[in-house]
Each structure stands twice: as C-alpha cells, then as structure tokens.
N, C-alpha and C. Protein backbone atom coordinates (compact mmCIF):
# COMPACT_ATOMS: atom_id res chain seq x y z
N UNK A 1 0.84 -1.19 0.00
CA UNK A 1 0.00 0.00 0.00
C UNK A 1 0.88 1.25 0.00
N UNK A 2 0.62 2.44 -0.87
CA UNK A 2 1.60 3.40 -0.80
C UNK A 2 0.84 3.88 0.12
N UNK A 3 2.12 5.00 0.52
CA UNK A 3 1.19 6.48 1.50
C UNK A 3 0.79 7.67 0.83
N UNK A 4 -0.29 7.98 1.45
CA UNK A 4 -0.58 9.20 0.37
C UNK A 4 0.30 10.40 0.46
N UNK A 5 0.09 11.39 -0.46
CA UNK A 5 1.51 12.39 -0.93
C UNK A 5 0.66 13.37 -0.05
N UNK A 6 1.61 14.20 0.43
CA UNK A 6 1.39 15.78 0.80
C UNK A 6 1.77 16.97 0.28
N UNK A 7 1.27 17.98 -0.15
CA UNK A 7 1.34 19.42 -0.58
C UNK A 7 1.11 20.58 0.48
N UNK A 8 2.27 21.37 -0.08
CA UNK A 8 2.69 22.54 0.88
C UNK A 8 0.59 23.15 0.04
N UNK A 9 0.36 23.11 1.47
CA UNK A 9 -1.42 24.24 0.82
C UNK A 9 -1.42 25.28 1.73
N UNK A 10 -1.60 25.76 2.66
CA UNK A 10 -1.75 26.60 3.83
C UNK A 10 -1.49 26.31 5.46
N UNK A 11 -1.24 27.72 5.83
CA UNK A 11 -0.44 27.73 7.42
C UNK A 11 -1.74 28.59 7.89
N UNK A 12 -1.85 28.18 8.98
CA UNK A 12 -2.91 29.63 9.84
C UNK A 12 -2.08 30.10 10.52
N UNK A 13 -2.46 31.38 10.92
CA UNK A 13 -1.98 32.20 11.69
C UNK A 13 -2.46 33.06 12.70
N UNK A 14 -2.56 33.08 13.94
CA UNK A 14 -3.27 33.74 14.31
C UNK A 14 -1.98 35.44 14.29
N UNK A 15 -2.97 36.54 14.14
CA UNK A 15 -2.26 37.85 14.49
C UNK A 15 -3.03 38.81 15.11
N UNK A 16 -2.31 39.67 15.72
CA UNK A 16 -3.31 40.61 16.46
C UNK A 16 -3.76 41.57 15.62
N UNK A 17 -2.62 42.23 14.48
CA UNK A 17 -2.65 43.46 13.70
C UNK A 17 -2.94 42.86 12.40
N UNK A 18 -4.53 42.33 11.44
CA UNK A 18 -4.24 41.78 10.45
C UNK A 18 -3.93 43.06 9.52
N UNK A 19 -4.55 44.01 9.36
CA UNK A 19 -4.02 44.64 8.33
C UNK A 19 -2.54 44.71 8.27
N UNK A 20 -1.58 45.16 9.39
CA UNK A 20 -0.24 45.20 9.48
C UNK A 20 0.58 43.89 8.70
N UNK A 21 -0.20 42.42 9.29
CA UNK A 21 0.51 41.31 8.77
C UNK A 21 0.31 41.20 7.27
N UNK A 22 -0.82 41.36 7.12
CA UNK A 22 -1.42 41.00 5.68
C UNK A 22 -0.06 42.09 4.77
N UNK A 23 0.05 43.30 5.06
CA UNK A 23 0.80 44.43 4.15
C UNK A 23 2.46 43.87 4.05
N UNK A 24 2.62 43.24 5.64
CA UNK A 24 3.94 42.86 5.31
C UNK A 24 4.19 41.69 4.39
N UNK A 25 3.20 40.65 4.32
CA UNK A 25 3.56 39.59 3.98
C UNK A 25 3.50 39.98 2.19
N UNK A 26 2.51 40.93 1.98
CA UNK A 26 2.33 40.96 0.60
C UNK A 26 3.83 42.20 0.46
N UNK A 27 3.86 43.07 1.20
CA UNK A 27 4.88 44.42 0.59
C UNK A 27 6.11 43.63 0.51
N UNK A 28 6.46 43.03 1.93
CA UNK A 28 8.09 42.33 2.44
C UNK A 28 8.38 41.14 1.86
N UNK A 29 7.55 40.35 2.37
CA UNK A 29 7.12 38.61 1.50
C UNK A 29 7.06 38.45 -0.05
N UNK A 30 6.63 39.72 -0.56
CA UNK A 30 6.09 39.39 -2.16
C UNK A 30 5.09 38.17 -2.46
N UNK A 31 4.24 37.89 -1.27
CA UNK A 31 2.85 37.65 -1.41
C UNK A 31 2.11 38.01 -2.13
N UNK A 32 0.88 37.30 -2.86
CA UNK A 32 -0.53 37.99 -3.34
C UNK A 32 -1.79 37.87 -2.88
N UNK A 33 -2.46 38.90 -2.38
CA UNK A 33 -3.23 38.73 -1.65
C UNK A 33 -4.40 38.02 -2.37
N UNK A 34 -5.14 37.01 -1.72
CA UNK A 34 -5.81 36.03 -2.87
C UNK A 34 -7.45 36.43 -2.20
N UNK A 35 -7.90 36.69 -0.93
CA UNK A 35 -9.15 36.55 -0.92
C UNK A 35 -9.20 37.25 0.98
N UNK A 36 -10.19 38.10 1.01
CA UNK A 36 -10.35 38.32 2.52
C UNK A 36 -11.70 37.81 2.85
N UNK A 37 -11.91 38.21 4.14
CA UNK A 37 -13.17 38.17 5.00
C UNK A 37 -13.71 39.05 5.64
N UNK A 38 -13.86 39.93 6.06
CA UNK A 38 -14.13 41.64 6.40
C UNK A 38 -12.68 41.38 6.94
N UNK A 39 -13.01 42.19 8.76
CA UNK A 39 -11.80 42.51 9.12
C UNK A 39 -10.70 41.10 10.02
N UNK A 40 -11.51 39.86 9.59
CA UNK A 40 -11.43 38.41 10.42
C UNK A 40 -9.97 37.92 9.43
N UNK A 41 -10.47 37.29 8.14
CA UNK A 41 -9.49 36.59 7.84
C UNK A 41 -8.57 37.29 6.22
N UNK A 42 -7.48 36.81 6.23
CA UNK A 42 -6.76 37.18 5.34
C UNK A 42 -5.96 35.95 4.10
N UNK A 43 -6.19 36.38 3.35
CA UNK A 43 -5.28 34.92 2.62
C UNK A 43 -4.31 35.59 1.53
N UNK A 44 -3.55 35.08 1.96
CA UNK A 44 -2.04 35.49 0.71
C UNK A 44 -1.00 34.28 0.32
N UNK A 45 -0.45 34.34 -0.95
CA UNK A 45 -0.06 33.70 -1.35
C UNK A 45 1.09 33.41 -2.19
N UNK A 46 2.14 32.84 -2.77
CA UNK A 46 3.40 33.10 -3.46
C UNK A 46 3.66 31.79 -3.67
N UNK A 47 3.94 31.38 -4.84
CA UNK A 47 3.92 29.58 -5.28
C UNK A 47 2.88 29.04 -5.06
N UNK A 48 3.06 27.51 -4.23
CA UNK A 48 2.30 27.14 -3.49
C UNK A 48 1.92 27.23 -2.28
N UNK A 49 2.46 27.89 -1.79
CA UNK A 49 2.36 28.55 -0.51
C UNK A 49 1.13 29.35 0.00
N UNK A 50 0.31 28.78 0.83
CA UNK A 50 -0.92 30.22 1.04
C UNK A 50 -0.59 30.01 2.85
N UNK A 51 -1.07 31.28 3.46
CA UNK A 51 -0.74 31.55 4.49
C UNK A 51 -2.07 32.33 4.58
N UNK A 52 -2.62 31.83 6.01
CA UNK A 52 -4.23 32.28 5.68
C UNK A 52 -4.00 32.63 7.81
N UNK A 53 -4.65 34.75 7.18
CA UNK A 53 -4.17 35.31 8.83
C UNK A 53 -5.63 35.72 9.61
N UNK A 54 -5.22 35.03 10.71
CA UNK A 54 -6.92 35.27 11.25
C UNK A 54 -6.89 35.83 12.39
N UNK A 55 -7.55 37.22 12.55
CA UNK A 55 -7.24 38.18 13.91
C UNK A 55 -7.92 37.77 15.05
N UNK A 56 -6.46 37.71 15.27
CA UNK A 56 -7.22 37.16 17.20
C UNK A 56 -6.13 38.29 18.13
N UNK A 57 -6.66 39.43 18.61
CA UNK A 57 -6.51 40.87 19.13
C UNK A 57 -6.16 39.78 20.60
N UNK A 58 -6.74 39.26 20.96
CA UNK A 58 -6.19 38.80 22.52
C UNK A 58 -5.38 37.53 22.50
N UNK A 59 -4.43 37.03 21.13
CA UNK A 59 -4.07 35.82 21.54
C UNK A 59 -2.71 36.19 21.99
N UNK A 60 -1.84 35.15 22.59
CA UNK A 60 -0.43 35.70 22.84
C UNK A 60 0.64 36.13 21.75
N UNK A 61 0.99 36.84 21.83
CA UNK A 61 1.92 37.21 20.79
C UNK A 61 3.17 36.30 20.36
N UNK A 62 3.50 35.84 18.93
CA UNK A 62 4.30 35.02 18.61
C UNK A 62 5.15 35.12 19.18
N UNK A 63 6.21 36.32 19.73
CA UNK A 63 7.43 36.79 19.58
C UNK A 63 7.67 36.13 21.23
N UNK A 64 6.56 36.21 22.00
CA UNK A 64 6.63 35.43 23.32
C UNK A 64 6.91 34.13 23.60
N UNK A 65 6.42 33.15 22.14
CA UNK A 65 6.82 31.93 22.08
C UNK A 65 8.42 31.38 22.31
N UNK A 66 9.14 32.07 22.05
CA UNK A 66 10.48 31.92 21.75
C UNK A 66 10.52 30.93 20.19
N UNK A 67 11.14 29.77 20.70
CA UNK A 67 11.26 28.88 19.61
C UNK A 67 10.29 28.27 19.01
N UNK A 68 9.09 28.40 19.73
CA UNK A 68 7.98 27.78 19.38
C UNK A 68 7.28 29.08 18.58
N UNK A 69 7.94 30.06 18.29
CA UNK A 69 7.13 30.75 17.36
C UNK A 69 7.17 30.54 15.77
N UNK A 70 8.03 29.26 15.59
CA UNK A 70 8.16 29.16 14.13
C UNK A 70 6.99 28.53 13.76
N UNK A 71 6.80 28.44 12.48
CA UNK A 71 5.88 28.00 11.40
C UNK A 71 5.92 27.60 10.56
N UNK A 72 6.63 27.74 9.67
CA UNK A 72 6.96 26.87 8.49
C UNK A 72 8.44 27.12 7.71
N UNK A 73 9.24 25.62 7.15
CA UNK A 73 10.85 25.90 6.48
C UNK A 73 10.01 25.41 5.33
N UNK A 74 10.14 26.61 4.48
CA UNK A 74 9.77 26.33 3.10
C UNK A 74 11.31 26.39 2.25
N UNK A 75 11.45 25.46 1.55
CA UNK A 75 12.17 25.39 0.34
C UNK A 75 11.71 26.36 -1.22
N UNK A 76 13.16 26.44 -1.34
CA UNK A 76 13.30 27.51 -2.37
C UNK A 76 14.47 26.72 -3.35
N UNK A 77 14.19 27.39 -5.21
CA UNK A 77 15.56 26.83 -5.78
C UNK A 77 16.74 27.96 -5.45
N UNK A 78 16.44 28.94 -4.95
CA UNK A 78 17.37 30.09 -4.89
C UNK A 78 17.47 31.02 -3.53
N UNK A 79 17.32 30.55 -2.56
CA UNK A 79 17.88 31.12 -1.06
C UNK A 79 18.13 32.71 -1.25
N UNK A 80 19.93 32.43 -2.54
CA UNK A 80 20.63 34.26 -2.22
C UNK A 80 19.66 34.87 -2.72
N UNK A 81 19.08 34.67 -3.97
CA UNK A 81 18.21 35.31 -4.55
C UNK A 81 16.68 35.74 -3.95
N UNK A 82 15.95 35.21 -3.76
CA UNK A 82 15.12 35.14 -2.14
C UNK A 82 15.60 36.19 -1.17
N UNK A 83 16.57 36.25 -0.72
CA UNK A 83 17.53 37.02 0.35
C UNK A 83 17.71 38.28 -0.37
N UNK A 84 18.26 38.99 -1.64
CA UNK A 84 18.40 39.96 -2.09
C UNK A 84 16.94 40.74 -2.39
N UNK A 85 16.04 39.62 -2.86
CA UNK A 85 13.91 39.97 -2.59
C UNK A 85 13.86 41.04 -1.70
N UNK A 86 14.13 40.24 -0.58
CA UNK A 86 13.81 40.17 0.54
C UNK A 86 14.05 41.39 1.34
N UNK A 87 15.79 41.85 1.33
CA UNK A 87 16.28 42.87 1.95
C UNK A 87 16.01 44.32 1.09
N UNK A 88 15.69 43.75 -0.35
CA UNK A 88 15.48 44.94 -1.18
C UNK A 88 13.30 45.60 -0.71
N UNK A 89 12.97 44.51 0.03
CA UNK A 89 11.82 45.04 0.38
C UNK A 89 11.67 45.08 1.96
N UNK A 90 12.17 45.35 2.51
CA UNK A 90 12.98 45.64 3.67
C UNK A 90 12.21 44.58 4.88
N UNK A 91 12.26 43.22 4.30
CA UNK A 91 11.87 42.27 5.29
C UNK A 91 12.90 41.90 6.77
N UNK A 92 12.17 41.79 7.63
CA UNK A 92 12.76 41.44 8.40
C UNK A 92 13.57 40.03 9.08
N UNK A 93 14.99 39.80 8.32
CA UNK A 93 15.71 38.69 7.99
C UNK A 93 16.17 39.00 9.60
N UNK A 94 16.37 37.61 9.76
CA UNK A 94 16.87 37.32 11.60
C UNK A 94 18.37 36.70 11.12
N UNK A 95 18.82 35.87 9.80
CA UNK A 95 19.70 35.52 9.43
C UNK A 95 19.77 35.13 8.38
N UNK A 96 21.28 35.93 7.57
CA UNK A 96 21.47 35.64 6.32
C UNK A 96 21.91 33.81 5.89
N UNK A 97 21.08 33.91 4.76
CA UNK A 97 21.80 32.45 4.24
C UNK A 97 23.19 32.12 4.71
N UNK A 98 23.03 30.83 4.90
CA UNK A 98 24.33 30.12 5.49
C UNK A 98 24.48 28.73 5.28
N UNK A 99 25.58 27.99 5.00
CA UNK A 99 25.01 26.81 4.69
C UNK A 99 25.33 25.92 6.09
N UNK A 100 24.43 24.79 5.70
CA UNK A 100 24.47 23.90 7.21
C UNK A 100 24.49 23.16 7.09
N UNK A 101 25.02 21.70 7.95
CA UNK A 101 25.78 20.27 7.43
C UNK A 101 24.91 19.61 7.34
N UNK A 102 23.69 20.20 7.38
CA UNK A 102 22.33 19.27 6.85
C UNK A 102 22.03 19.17 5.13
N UNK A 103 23.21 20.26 4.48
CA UNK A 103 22.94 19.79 2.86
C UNK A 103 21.65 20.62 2.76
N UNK A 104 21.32 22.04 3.58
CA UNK A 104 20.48 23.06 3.14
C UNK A 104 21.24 24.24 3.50
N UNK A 105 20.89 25.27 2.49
CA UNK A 105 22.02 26.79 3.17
C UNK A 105 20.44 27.48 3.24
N UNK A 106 20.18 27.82 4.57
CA UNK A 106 18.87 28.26 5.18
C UNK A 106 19.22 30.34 5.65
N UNK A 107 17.95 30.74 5.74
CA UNK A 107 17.82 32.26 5.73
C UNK A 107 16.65 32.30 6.93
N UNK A 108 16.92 32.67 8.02
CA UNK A 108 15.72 33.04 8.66
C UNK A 108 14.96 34.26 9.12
N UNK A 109 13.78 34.28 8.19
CA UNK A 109 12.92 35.69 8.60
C UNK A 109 11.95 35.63 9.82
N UNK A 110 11.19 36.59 10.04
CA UNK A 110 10.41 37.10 11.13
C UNK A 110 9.28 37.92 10.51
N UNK A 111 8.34 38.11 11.03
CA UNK A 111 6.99 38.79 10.81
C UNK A 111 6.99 39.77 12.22
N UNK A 112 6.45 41.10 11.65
CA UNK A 112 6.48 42.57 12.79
C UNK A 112 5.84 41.71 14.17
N UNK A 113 4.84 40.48 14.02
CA UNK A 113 4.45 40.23 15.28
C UNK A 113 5.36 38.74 16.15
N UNK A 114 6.88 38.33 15.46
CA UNK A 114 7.04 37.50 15.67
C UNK A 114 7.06 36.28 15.05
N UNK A 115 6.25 35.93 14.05
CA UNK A 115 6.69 34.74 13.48
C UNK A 115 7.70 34.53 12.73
N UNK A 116 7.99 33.42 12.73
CA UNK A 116 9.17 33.03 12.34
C UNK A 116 9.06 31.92 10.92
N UNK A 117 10.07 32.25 10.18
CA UNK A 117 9.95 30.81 9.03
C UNK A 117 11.24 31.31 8.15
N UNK A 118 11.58 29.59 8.25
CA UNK A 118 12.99 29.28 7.59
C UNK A 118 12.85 28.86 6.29
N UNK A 119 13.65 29.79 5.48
CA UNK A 119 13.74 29.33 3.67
C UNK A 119 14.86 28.49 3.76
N UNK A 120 14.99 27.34 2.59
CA UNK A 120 16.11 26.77 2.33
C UNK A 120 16.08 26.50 1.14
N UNK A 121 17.04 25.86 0.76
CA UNK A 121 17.88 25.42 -1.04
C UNK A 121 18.52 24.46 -0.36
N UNK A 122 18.41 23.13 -1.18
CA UNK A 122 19.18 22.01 -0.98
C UNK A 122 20.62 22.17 -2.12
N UNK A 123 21.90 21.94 -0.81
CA UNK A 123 22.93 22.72 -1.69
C UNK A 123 23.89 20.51 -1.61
C-alpha cells in the first residue's frame, strides 16, 4: 500500500494586527493577496504557498513563544536570490543564508508580530 503524498497548501496564523501582517507579507514577503473576509481573515499567497491570517486581538503574541514561534521551512531553488527579494523590500531577515551540514544553506525571517519561518535550497 503506498502512503498518500502531501502538498505545501496553507499555514494559519493567528495575528493581532491583520491589516499590518497582511501588508507585510504581501509588501516584504512578495505575497498575493488572494481573498479576505471583512476585518477576520486574510489569505495570501506566493507559489504554493498560502498563508491564511486570522485576527485574534487577545491571543499571545508570537514573539513570546520563543522557539515555538516558528511556522513553516519552506524550500526555495534560490535562497541568495530570495535574500536579495527580501532585503530589497525591507523584510525582516533574523539571518542571512548560510550553509548547514544538513545539505540546506537556510535564511531566517520574522513577521512585525514575531513569526518566524525558515527558507532553504538544498545545496
């Protein structure tokens, strides 16, 4: 019996500030914003990637999580390139590409409220 396959489809998110997240992910991220809900939910998107932000004004803030504020290591064919995107739209990179003895050279960004997510390229 095989196992069935999985596809990168969507992350939730909770945020306190959706307009704020939604602008970064589309201005900083180079997201497209694909579909809202009044002022509740947000959906944006880039590849296959959708990231769908849903305001919750009283939840704890990512940035409190520490390590547990990450969310998703999405793969990329091009990391530096990604990284030059990135700083040219003044995202907030926590660390430049680097490579690591795992056979990925990884970049880690941040979102204004804390989240976290690691790009990589299998080098």
């Amino acid at each position: 019996m095989t196992k069935p396959d999985l596809k990168p489809h969507a992350y939730v998110l909770a945020v306190q500030d959706l307009a704020g997240s939604s602008a970064y992910f589309v201005d900083a991220l180079g997201f497209t914003s694909e579909w809202n809900e009044g002022d509740d939910w947000h959906c944006v998107s880039r590849g296959e990637v959708r990231v769908m932000l849903g305001r919750c004004p009283n939840a704890l803030p990512p940035r409190e999580l520490g390590d547990h504020s990450y969310f998703g290591y999405l793969e990329t064919d091009d990391v530096d390139g990604l990284h030059a995107e990135f700083v040219a739209r003044g995202a907030r990179i926590r660390s430049a590409p680097s490579d690591k003895p795992w056979r990925r050279r990884e970049m880690h960004v941040e979102t204004p409220e804390g989240h976290r997510i690691m790009f990589a390229q299998r080098i």
